[in-house]
C-alpha atoms as a PDB file:
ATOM      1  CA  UNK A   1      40.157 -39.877 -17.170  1.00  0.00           C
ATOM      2  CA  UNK A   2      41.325 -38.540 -14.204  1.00  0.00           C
ATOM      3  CA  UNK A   3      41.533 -40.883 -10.893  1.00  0.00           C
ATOM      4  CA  UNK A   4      39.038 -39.616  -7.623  1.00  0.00           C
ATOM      5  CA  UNK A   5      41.969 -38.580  -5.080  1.00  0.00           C
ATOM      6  CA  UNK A   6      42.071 -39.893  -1.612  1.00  0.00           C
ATOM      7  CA  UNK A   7      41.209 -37.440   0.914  1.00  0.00           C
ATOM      8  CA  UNK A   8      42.384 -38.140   4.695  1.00  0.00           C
ATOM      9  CA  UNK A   9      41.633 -35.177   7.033  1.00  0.00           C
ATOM     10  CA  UNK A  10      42.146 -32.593   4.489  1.00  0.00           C
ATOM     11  CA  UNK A  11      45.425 -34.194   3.329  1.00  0.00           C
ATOM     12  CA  UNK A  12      45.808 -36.135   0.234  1.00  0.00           C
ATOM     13  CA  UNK A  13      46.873 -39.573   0.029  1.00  0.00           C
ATOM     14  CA  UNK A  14      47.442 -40.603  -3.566  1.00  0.00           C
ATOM     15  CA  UNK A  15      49.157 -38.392  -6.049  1.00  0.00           C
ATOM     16  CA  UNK A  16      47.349 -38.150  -9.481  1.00  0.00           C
ATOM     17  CA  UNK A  17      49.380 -35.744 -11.488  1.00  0.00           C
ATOM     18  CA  UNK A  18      52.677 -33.799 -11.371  1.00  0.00           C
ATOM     19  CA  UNK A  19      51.413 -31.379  -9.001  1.00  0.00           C
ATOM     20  CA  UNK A  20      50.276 -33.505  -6.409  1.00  0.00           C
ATOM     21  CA  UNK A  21      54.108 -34.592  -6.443  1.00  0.00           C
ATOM     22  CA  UNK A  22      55.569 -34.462  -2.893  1.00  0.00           C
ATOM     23  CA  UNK A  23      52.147 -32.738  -1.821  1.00  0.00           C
ATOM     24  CA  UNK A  24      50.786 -36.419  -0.741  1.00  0.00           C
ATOM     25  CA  UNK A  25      51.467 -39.479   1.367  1.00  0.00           C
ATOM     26  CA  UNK A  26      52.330 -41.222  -1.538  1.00  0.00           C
ATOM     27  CA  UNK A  27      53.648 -40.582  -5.215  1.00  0.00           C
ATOM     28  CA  UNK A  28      55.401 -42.311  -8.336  1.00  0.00           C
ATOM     29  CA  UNK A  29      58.532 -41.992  -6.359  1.00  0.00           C
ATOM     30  CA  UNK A  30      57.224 -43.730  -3.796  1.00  0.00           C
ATOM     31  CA  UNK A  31      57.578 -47.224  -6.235  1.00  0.00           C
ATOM     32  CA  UNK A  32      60.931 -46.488  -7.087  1.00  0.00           C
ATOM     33  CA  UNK A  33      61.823 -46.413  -3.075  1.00  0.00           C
ATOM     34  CA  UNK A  34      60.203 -49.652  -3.007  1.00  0.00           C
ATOM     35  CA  UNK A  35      61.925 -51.003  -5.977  1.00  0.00           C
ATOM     36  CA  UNK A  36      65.530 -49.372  -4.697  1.00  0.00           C
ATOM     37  CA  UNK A  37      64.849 -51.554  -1.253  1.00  0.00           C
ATOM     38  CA  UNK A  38      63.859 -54.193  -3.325  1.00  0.00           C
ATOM     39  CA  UNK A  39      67.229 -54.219  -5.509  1.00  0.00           C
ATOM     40  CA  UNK A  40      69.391 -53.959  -2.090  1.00  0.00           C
ATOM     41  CA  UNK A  41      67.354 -56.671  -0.822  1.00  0.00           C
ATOM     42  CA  UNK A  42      68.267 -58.998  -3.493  1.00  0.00           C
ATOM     43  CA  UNK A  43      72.236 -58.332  -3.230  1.00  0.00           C
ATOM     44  CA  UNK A  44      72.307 -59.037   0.539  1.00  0.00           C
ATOM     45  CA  UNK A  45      72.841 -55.408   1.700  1.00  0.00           C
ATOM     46  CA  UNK A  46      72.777 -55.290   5.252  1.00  0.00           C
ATOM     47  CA  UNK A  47      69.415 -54.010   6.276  1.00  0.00           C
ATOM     48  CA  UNK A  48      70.911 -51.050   8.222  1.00  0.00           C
ATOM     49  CA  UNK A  49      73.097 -49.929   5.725  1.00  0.00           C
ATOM     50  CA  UNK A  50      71.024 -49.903   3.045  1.00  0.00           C
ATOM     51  CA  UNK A  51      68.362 -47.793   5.282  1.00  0.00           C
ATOM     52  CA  UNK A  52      71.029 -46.141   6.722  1.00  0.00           C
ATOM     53  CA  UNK A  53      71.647 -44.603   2.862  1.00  0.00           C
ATOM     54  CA  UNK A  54      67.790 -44.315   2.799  1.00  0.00           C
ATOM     55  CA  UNK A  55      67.192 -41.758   5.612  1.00  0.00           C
ATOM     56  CA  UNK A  56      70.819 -39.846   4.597  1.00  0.00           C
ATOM     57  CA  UNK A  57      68.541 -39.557   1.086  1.00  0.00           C
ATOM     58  CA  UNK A  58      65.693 -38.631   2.446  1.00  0.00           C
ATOM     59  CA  UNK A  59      67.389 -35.421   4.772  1.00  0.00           C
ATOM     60  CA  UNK A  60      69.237 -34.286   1.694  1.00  0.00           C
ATOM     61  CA  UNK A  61      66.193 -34.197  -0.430  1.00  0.00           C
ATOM     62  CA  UNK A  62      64.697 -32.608   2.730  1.00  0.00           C
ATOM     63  CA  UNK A  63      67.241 -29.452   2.422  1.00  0.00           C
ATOM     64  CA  UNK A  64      67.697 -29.781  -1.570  1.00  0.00           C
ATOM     65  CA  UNK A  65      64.281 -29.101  -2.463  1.00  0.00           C
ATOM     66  CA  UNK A  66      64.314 -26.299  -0.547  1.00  0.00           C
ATOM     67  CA  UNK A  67      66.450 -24.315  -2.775  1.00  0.00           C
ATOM     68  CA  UNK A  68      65.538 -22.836  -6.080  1.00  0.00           C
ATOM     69  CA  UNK A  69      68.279 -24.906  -7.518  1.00  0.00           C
ATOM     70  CA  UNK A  70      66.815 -28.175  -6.277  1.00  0.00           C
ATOM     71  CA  UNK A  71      63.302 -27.505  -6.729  1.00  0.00           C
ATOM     72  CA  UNK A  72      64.406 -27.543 -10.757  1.00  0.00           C
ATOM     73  CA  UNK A  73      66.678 -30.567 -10.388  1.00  0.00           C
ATOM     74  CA  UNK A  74      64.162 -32.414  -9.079  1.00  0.00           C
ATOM     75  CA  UNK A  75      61.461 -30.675 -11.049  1.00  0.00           C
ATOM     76  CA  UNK A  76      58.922 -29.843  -7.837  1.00  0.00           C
ATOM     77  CA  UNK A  77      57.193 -27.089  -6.348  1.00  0.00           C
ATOM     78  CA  UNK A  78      59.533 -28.014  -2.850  1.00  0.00           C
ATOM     79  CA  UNK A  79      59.939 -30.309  -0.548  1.00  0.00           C
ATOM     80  CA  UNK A  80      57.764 -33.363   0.139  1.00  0.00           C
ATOM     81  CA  UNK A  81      55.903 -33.837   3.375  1.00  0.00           C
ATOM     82  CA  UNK A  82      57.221 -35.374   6.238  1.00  0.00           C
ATOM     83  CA  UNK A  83      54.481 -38.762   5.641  1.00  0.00           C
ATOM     84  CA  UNK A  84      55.516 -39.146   2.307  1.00  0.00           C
ATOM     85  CA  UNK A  85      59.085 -38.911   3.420  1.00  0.00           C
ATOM     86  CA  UNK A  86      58.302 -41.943   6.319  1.00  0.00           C
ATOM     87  CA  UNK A  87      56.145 -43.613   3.689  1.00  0.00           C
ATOM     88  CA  UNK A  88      59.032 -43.553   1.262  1.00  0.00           C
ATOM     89  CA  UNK A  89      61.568 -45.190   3.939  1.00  0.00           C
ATOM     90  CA  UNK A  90      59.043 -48.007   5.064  1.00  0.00           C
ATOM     91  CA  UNK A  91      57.996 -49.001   1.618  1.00  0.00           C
ATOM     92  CA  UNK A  92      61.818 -49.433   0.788  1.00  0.00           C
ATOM     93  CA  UNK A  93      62.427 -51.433   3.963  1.00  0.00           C
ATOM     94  CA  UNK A  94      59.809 -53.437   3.020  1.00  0.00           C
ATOM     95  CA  UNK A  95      61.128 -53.419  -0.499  1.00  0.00           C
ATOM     96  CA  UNK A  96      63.800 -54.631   0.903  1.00  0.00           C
ATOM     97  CA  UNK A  97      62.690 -57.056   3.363  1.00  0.00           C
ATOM     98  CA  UNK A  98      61.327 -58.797   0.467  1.00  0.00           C
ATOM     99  CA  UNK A  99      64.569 -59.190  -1.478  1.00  0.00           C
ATOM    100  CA  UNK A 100      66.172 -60.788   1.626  1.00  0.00           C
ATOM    101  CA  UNK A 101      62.953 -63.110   1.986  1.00  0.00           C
ATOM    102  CA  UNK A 102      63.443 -64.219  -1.569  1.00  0.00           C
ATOM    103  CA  UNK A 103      66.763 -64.820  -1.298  1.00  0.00           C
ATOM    104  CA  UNK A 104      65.949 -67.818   1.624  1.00  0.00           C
ATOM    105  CA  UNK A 105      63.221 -69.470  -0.950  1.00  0.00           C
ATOM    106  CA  UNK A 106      66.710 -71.182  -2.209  1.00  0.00           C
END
């Protein structure tokens, strides 16, 4: 059964199979950005470290995926769009927000 896709001004907001991958605001990988914040969170990284790493991720998917050699290493078609890039950083600051808030329920 395939899932109706979200449609938002002629962009697409959910991803519902591999080839909507980097072609929408959000994807799979868009959960493990959340869970990476999450993890960094929970050990106490500083906040602008850990997004610090984030956004140095992000800019060398950015120019990976534009090479033939990173479009197979990460298995895409290219590079993501920019929203899905700035989704991808705020879920893992919130990801990671949350670790840090758990870590006060003490």
């Amino acid at each position: 059964m395939r899932v109706a896709a979200i449609i938002f001004r002629g962009m697409k907001l959910i991803a519902t199979g591999k080839k909507d991958q980097n072609r929408t605001v959000a994807d799979p990988w868009t959960v493990v950005h959340f869970g990476a914040g999450l993890a960094l969170g929970l050990v106490n990284s500083p906040l602008k470290a850990a997004l610090g790493a984030a956004i140095a991720y992000e800019l060398l998917e950015q120019y990976l995926e534009r090479s033939e050699e990173g479009k197979e290493f990460f298995d895409t078609a290219g590079p993501e769009i920019i929203p899905n890039a700035i989704l991808d950083l705020a879920v893992f600051a919130a990801g990671h927000q949350l670790g840090k808030a758990w870590n006060r329920t003490r």
